[in-house]
PDB file of N, CA and C in Angstrom:
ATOM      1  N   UNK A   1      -5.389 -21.262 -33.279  1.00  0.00           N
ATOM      2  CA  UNK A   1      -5.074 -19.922 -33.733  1.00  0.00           C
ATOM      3  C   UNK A   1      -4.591 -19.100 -32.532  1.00  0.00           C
ATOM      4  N   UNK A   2      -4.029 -17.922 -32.820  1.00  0.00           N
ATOM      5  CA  UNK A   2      -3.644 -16.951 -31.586  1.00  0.00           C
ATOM      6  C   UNK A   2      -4.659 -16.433 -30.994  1.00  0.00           C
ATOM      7  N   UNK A   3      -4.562 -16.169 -29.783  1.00  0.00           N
ATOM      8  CA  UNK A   3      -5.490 -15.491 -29.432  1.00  0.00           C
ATOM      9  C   UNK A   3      -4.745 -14.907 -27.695  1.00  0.00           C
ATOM     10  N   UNK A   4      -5.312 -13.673 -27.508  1.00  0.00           N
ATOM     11  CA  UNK A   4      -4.985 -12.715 -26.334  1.00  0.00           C
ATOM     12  C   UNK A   4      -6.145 -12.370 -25.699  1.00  0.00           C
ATOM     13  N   UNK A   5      -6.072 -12.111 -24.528  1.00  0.00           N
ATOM     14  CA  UNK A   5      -7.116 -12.102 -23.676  1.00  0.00           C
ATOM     15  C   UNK A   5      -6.523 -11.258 -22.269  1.00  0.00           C
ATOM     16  N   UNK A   6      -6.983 -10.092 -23.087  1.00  0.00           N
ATOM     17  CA  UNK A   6      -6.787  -8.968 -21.163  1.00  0.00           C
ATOM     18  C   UNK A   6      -8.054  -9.144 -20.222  1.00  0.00           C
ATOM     19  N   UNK A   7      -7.363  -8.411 -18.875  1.00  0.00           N
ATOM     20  CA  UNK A   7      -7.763  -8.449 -17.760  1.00  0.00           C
ATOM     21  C   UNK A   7      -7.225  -7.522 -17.043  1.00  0.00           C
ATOM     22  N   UNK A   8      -7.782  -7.195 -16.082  1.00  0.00           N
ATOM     23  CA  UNK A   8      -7.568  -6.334 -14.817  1.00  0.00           C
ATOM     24  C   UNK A   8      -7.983  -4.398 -15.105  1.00  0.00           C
ATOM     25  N   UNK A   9      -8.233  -4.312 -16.323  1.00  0.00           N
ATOM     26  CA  UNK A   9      -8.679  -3.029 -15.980  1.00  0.00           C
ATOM     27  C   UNK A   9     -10.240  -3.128 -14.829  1.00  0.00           C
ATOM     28  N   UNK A  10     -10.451  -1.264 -15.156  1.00  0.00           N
ATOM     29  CA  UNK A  10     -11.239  -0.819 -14.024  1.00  0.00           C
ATOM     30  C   UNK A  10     -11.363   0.514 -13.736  1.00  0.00           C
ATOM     31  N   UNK A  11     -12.006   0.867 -12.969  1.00  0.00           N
ATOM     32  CA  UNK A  11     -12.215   1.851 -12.250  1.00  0.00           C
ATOM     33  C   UNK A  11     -11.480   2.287 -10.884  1.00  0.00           C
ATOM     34  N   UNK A  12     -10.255   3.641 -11.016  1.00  0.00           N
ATOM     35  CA  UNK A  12      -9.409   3.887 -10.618  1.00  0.00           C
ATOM     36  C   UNK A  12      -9.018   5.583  -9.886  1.00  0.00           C
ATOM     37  N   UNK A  13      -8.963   5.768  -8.780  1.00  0.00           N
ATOM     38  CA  UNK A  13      -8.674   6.910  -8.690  1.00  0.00           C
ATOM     39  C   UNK A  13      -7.420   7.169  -9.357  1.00  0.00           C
ATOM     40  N   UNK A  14      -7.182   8.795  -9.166  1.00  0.00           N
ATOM     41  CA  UNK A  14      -6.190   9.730  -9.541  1.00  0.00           C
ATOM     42  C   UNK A  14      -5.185   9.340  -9.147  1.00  0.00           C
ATOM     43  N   UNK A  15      -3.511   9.191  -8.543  1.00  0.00           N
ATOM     44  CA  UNK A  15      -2.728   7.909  -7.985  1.00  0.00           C
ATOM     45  C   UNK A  15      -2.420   6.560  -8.019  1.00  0.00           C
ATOM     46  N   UNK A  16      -3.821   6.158  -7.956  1.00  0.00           N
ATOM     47  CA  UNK A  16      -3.680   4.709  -7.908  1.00  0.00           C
ATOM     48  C   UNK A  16      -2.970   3.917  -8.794  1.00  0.00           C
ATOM     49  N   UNK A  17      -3.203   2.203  -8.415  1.00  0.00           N
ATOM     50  CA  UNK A  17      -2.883   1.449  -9.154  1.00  0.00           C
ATOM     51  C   UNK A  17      -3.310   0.400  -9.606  1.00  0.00           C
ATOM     52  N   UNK A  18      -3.077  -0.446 -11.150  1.00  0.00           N
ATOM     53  CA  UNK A  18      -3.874  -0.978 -11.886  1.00  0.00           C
ATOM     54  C   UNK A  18      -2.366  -1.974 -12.241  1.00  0.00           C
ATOM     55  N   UNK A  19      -2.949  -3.232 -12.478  1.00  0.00           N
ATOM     56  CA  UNK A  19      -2.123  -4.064 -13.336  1.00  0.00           C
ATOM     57  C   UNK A  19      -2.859  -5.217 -14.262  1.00  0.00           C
ATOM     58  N   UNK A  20      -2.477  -4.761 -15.420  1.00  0.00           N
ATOM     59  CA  UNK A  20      -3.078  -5.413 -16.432  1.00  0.00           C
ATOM     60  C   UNK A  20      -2.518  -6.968 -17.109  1.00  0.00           C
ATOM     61  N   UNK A  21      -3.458  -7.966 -17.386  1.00  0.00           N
ATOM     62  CA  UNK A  21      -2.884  -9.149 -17.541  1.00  0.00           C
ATOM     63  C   UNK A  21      -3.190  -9.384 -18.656  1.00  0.00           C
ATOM     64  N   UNK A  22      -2.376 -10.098 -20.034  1.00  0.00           N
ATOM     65  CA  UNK A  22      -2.905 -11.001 -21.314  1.00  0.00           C
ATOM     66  C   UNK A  22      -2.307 -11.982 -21.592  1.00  0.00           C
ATOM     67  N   UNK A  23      -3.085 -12.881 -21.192  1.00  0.00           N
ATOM     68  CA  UNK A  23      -2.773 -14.176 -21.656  1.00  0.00           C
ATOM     69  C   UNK A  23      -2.908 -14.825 -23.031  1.00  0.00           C
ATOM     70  N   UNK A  24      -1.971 -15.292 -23.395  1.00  0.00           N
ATOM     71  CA  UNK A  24      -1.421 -15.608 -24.875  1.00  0.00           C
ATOM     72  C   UNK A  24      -1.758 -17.215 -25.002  1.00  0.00           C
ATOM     73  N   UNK A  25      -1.978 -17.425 -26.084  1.00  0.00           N
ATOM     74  CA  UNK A  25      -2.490 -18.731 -26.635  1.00  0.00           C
ATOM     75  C   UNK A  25      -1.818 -19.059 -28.132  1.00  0.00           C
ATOM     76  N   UNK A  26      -1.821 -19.963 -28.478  1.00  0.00           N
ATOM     77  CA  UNK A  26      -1.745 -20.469 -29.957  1.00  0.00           C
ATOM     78  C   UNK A  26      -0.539 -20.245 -30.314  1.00  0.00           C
ATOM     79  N   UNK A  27       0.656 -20.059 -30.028  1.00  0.00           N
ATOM     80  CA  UNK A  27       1.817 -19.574 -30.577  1.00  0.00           C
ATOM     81  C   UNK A  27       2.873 -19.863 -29.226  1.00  0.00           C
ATOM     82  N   UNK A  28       4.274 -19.510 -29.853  1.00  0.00           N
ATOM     83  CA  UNK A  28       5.748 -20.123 -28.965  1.00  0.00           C
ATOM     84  C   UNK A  28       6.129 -18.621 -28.303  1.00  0.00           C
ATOM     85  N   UNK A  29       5.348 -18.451 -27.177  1.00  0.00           N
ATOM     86  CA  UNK A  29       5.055 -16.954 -26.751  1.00  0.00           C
ATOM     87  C   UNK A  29       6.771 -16.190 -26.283  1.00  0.00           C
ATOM     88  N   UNK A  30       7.489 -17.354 -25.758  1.00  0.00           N
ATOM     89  CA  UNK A  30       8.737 -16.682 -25.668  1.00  0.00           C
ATOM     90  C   UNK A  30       9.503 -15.604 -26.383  1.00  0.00           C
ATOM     91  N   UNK A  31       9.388 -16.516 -28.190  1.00  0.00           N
ATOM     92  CA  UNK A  31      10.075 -15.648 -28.384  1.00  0.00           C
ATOM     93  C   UNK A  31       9.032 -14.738 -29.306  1.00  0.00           C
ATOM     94  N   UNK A  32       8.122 -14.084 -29.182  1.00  0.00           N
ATOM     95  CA  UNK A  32       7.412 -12.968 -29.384  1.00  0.00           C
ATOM     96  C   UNK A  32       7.779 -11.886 -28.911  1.00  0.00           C
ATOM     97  N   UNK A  33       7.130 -10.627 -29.744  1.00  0.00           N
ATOM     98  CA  UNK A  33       7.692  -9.426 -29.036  1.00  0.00           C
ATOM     99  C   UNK A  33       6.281  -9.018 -28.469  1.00  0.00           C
ATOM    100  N   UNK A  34       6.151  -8.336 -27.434  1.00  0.00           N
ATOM    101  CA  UNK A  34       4.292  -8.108 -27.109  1.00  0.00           C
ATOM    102  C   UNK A  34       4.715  -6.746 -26.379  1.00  0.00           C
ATOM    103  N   UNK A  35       3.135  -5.909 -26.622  1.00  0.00           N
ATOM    104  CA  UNK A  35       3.564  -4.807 -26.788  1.00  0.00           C
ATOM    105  C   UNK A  35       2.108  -4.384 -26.055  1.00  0.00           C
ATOM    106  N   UNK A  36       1.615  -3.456 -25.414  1.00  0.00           N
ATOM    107  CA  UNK A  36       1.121  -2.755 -24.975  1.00  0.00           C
ATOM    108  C   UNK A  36       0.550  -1.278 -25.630  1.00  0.00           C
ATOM    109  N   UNK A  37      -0.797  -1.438 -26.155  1.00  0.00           N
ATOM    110  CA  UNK A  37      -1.318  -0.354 -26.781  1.00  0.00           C
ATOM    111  C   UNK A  37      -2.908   0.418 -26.379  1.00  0.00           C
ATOM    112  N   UNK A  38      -2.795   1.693 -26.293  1.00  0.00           N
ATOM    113  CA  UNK A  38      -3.794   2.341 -25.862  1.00  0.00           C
ATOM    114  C   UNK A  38      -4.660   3.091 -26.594  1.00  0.00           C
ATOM    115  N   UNK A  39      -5.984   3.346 -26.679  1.00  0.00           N
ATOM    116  CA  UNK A  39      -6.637   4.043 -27.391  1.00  0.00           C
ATOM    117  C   UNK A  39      -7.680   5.108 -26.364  1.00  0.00           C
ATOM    118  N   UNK A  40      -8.016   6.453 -26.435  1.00  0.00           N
ATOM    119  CA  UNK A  40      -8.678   6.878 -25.724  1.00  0.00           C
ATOM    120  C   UNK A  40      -9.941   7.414 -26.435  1.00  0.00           C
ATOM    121  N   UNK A  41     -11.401   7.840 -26.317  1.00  0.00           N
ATOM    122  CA  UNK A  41     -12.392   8.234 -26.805  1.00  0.00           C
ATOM    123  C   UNK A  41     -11.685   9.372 -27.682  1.00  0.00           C
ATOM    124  N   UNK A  42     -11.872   9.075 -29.160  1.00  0.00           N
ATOM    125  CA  UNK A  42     -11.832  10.352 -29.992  1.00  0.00           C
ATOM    126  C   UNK A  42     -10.455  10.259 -30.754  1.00  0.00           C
ATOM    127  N   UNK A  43      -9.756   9.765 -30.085  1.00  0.00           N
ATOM    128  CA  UNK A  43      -8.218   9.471 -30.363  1.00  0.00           C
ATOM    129  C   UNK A  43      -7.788   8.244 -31.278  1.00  0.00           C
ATOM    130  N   UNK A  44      -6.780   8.132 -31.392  1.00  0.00           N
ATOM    131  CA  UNK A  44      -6.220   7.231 -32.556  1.00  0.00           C
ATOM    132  C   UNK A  44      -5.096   6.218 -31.530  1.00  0.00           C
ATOM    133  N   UNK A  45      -5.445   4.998 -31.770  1.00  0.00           N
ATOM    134  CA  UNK A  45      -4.565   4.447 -30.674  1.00  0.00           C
ATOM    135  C   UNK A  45      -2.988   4.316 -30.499  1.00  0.00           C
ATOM    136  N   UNK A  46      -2.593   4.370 -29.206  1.00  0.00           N
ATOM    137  CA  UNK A  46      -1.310   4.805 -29.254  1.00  0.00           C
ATOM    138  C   UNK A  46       0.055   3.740 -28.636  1.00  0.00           C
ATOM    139  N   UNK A  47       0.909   3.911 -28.612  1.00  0.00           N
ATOM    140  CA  UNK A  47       1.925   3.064 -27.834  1.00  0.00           C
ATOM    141  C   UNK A  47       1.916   3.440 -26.931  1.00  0.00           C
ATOM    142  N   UNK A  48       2.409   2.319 -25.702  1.00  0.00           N
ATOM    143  CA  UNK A  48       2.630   2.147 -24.512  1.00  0.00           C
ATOM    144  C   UNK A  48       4.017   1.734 -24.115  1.00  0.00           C
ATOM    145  N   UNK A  49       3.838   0.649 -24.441  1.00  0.00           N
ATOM    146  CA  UNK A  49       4.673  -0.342 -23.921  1.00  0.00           C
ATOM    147  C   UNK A  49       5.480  -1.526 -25.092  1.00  0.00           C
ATOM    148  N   UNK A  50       7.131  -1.733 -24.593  1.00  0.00           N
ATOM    149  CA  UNK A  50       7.160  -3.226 -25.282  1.00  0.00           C
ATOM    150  C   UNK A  50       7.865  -3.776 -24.967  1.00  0.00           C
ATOM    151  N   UNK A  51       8.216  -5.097 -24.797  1.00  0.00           N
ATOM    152  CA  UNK A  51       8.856  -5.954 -24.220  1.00  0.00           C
ATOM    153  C   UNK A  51       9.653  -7.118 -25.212  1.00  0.00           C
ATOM    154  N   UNK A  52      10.677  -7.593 -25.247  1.00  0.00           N
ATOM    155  CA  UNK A  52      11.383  -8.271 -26.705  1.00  0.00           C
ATOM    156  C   UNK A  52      11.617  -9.220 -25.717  1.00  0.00           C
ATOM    157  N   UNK A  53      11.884 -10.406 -26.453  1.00  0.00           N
ATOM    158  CA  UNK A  53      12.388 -11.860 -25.973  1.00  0.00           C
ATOM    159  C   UNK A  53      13.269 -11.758 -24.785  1.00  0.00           C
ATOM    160  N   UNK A  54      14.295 -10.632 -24.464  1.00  0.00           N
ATOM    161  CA  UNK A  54      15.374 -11.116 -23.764  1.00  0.00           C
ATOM    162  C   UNK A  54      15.097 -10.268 -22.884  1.00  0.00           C
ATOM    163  N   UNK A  55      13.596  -9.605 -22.504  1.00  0.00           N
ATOM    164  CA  UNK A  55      13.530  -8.832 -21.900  1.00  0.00           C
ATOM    165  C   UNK A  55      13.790  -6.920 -21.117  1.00  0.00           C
ATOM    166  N   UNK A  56      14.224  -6.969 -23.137  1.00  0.00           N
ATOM    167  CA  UNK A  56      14.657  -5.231 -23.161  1.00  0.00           C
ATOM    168  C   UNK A  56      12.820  -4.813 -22.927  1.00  0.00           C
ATOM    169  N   UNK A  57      13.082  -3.907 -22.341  1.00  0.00           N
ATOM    170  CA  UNK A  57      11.761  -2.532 -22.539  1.00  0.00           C
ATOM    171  C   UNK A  57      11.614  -1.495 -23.190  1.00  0.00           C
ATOM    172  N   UNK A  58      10.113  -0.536 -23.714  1.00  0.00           N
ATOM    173  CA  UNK A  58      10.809   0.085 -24.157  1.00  0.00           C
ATOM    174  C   UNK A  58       9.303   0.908 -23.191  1.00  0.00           C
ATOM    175  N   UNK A  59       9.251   2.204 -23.517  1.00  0.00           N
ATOM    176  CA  UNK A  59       8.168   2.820 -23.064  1.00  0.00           C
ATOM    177  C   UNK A  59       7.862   4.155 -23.816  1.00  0.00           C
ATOM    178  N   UNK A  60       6.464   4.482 -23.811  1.00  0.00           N
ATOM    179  CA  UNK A  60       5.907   5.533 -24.097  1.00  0.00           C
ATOM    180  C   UNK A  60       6.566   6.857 -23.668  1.00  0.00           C
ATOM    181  N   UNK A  61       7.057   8.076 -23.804  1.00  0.00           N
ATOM    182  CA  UNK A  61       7.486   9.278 -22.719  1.00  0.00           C
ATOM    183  C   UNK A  61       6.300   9.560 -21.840  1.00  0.00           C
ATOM    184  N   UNK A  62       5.243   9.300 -22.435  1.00  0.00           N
ATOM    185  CA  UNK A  62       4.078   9.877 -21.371  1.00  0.00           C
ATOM    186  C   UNK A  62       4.178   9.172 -19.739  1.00  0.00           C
ATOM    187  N   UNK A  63       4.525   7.533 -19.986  1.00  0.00           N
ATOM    188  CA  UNK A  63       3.880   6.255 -18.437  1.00  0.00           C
ATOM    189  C   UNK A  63       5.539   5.745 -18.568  1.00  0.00           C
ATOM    190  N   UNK A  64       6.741   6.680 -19.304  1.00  0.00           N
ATOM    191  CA  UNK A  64       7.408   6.180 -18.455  1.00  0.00           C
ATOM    192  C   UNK A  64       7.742   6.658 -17.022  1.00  0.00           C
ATOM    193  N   UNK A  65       8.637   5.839 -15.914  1.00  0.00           N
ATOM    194  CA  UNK A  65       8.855   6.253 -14.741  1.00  0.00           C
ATOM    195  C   UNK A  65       7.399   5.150 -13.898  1.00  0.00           C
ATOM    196  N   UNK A  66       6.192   5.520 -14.618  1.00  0.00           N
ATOM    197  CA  UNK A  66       5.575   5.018 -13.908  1.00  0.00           C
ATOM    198  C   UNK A  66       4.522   3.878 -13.983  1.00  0.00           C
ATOM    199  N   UNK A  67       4.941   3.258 -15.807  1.00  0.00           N
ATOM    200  CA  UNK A  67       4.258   2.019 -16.113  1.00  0.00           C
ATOM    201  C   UNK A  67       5.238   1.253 -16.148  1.00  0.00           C
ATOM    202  N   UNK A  68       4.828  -0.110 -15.825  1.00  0.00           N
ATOM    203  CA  UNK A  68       6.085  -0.899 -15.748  1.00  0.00           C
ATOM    204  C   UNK A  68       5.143  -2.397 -16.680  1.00  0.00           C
ATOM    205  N   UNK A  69       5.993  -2.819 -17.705  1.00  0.00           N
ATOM    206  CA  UNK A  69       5.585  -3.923 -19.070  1.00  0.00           C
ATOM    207  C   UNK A  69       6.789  -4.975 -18.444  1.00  0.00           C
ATOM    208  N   UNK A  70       6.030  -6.576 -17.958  1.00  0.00           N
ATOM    209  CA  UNK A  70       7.033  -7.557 -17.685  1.00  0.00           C
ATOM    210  C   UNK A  70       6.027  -8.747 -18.550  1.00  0.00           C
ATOM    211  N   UNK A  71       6.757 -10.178 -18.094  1.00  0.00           N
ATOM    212  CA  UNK A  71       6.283 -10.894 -18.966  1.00  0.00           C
ATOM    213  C   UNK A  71       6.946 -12.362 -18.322  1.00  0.00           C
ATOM    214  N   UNK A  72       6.032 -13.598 -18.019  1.00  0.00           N
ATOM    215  CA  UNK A  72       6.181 -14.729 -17.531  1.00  0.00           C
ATOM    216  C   UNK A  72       6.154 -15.865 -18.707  1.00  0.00           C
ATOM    217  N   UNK A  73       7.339 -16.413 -19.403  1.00  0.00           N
ATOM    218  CA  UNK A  73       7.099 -17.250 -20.417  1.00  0.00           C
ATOM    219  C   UNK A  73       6.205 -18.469 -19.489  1.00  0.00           C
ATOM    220  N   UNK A  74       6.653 -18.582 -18.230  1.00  0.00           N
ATOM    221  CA  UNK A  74       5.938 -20.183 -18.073  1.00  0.00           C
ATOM    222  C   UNK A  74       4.616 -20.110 -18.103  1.00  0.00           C
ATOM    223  N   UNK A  75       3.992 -18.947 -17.714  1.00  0.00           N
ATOM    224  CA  UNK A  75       2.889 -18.883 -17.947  1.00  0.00           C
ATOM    225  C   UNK A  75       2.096 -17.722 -19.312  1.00  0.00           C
ATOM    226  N   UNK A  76       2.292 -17.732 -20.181  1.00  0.00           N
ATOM    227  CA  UNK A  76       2.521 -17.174 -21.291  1.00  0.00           C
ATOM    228  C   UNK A  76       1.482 -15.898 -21.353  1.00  0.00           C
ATOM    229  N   UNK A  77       2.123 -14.989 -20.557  1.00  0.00           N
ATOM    230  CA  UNK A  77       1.390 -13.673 -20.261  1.00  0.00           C
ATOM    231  C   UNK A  77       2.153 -12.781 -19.747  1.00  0.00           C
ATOM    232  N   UNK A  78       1.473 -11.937 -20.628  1.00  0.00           N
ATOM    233  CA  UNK A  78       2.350 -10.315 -20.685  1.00  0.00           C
ATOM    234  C   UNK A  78       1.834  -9.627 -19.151  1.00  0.00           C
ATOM    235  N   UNK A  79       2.461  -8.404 -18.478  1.00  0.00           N
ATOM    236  CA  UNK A  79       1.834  -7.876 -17.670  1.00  0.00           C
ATOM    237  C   UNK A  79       2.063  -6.299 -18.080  1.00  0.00           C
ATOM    238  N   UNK A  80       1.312  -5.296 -17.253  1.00  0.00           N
ATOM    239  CA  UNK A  80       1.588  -4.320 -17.516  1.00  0.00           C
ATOM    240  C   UNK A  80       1.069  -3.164 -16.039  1.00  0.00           C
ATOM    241  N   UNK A  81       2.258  -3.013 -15.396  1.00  0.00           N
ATOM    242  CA  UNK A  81       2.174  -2.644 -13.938  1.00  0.00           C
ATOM    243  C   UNK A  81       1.814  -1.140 -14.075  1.00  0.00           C
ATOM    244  N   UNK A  82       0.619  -0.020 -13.998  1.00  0.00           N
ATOM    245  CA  UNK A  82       0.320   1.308 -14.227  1.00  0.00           C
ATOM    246  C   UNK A  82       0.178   1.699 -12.425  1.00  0.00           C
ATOM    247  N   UNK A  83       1.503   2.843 -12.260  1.00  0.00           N
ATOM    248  CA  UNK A  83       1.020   3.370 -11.222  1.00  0.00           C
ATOM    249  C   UNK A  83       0.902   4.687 -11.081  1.00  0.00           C
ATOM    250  N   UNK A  84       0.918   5.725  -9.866  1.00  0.00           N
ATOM    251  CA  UNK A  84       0.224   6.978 -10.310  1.00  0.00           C
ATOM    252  C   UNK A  84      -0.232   7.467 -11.427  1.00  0.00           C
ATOM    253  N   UNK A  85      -1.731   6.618 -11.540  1.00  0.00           N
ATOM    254  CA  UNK A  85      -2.711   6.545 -12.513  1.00  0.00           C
ATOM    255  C   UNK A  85      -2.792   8.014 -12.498  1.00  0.00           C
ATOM    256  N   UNK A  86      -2.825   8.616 -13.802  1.00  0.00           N
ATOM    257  CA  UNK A  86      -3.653  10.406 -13.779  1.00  0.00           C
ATOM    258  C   UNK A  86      -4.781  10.134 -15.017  1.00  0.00           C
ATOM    259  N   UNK A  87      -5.836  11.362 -14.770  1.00  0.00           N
ATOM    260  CA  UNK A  87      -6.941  10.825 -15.588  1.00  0.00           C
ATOM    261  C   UNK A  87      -6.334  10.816 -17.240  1.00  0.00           C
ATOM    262  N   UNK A  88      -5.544  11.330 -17.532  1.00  0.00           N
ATOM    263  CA  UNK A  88      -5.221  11.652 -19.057  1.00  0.00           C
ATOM    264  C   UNK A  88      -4.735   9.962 -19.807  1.00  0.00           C
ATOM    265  N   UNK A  89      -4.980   8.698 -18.541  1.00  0.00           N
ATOM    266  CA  UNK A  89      -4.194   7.316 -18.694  1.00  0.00           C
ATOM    267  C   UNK A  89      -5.797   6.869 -19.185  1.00  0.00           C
ATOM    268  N   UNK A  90      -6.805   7.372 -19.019  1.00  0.00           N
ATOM    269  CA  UNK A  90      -8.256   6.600 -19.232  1.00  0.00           C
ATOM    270  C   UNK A  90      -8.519   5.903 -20.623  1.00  0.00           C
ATOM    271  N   UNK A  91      -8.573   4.842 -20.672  1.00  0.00           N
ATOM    272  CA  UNK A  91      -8.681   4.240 -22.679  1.00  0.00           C
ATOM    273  C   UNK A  91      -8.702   2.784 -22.081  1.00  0.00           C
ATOM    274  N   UNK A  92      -9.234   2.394 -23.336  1.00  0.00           N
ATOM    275  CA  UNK A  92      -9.278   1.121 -23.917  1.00  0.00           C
ATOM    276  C   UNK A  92      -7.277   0.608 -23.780  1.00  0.00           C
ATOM    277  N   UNK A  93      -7.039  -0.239 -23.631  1.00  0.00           N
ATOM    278  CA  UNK A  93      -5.963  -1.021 -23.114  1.00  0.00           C
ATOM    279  C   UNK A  93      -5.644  -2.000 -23.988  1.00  0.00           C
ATOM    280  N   UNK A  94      -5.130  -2.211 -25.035  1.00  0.00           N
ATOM    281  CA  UNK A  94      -5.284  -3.476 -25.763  1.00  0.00           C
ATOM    282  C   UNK A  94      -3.893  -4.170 -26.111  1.00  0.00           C
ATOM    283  N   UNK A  95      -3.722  -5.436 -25.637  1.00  0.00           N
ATOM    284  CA  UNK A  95      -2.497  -6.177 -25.488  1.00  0.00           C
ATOM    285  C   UNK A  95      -1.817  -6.187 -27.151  1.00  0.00           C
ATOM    286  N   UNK A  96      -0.643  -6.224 -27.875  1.00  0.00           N
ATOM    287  CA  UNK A  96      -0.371  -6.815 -29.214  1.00  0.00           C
ATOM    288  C   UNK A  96       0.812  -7.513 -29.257  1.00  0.00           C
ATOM    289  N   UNK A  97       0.770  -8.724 -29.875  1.00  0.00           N
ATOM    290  CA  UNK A  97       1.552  -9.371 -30.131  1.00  0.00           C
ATOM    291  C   UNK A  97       1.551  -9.406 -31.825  1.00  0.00           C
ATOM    292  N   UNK A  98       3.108  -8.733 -31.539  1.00  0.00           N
ATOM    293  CA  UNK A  98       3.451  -7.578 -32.586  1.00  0.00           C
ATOM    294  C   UNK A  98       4.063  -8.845 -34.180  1.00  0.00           C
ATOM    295  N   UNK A  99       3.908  -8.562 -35.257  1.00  0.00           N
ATOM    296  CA  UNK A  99       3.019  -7.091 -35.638  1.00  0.00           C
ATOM    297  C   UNK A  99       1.245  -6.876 -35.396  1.00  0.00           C
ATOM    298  N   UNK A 100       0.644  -8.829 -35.548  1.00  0.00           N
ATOM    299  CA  UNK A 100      -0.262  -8.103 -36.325  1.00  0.00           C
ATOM    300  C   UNK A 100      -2.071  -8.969 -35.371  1.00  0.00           C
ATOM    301  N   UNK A 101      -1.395  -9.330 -34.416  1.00  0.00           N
ATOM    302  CA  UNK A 101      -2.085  -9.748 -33.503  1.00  0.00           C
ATOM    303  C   UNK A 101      -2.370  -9.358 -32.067  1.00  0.00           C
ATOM    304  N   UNK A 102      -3.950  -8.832 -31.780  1.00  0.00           N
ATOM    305  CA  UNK A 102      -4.317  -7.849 -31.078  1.00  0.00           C
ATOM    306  C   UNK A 102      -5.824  -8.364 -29.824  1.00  0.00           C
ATOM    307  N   UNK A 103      -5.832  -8.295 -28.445  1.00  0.00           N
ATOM    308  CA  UNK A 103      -6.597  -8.446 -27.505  1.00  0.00           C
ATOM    309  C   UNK A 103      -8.095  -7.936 -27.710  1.00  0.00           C
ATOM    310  N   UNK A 104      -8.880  -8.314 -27.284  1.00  0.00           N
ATOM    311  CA  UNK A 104     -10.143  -7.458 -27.429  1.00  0.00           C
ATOM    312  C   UNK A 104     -10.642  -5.840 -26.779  1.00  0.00           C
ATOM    313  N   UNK A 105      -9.370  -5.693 -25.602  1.00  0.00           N
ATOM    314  CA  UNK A 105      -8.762  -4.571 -25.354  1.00  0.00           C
ATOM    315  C   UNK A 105      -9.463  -4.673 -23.927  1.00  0.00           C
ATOM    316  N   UNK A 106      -8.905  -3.620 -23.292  1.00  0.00           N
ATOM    317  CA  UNK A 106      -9.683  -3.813 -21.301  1.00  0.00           C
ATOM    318  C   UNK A 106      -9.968  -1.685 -20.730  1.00  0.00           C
ATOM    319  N   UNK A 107     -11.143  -1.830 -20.760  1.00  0.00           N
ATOM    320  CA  UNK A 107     -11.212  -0.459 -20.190  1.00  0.00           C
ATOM    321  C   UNK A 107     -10.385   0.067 -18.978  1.00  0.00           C
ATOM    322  N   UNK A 108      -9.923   1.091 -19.246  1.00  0.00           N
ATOM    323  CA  UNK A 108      -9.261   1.589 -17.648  1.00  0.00           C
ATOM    324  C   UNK A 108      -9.689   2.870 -17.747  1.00  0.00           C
ATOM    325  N   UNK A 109     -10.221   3.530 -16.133  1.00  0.00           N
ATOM    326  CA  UNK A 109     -10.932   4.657 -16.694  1.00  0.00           C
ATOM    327  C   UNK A 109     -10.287   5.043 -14.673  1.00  0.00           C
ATOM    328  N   UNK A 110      -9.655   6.597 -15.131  1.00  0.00           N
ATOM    329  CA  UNK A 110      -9.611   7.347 -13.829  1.00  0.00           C
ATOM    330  C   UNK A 110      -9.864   8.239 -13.489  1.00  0.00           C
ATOM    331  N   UNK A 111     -10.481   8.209 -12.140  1.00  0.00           N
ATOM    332  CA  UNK A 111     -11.159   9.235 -12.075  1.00  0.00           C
ATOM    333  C   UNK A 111     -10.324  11.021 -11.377  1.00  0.00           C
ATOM    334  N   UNK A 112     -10.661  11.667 -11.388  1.00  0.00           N
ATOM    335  CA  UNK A 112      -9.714  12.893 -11.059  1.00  0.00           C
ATOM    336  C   UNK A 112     -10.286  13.203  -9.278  1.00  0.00           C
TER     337      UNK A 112
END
């Protein structure tokens, strides 16, 4: 079966930087579209990020400029490069491989 599996959140100052990893299983990950989604305490989860087979992007207005969504078929994992972290980026992190398949999600939390 499919299955996704993030990594690399954490605990982050104000600036900093974070890069998030999900590794993909069970499926022909190339040509998937995988997508990058966020949820914060209280909130309803939101888009981030997405990445299509041939390597178009697309991004949120909030983390564009400064999130960057790439992706290694040989090793069948999405990435997701967050830099000048600001605290308003703090949430649950959860990888999707779109439509309907979703990570167990990765805390990222910054501090001000």
């Amino acid at each position: 079966q499919v299955q996704l599996v993030e990594s690399g959140g954490g605990l982050v100052q104000a600036g900093g930087s974070l890069r998030l990893s999900c590794a993909v299983s069970g499926t022909i990950f190339s040509t998937k579209v995988m997508g990058w989604y966020r949820q914060a305490p209280g909130k309803q989860r939101e888009f981030v990020a997405r990445i299509f087979r041939d390597g178009t992007r697309y991004y949120a207005n909030s983390v564009k400029g400064r999130f960057t969504i790439s992706r290694d078929n040989a090793k069948n994992t999405v990435y997701l490069q967050m830099n000048s972290l600001k605290p308003e980026d703090t949430a649950v992190y959860y990888c999707n491989l779109e439509p309907e398949f979703w990570g167990q999600g990765t805390q990222v939390t910054v501090s001000s």
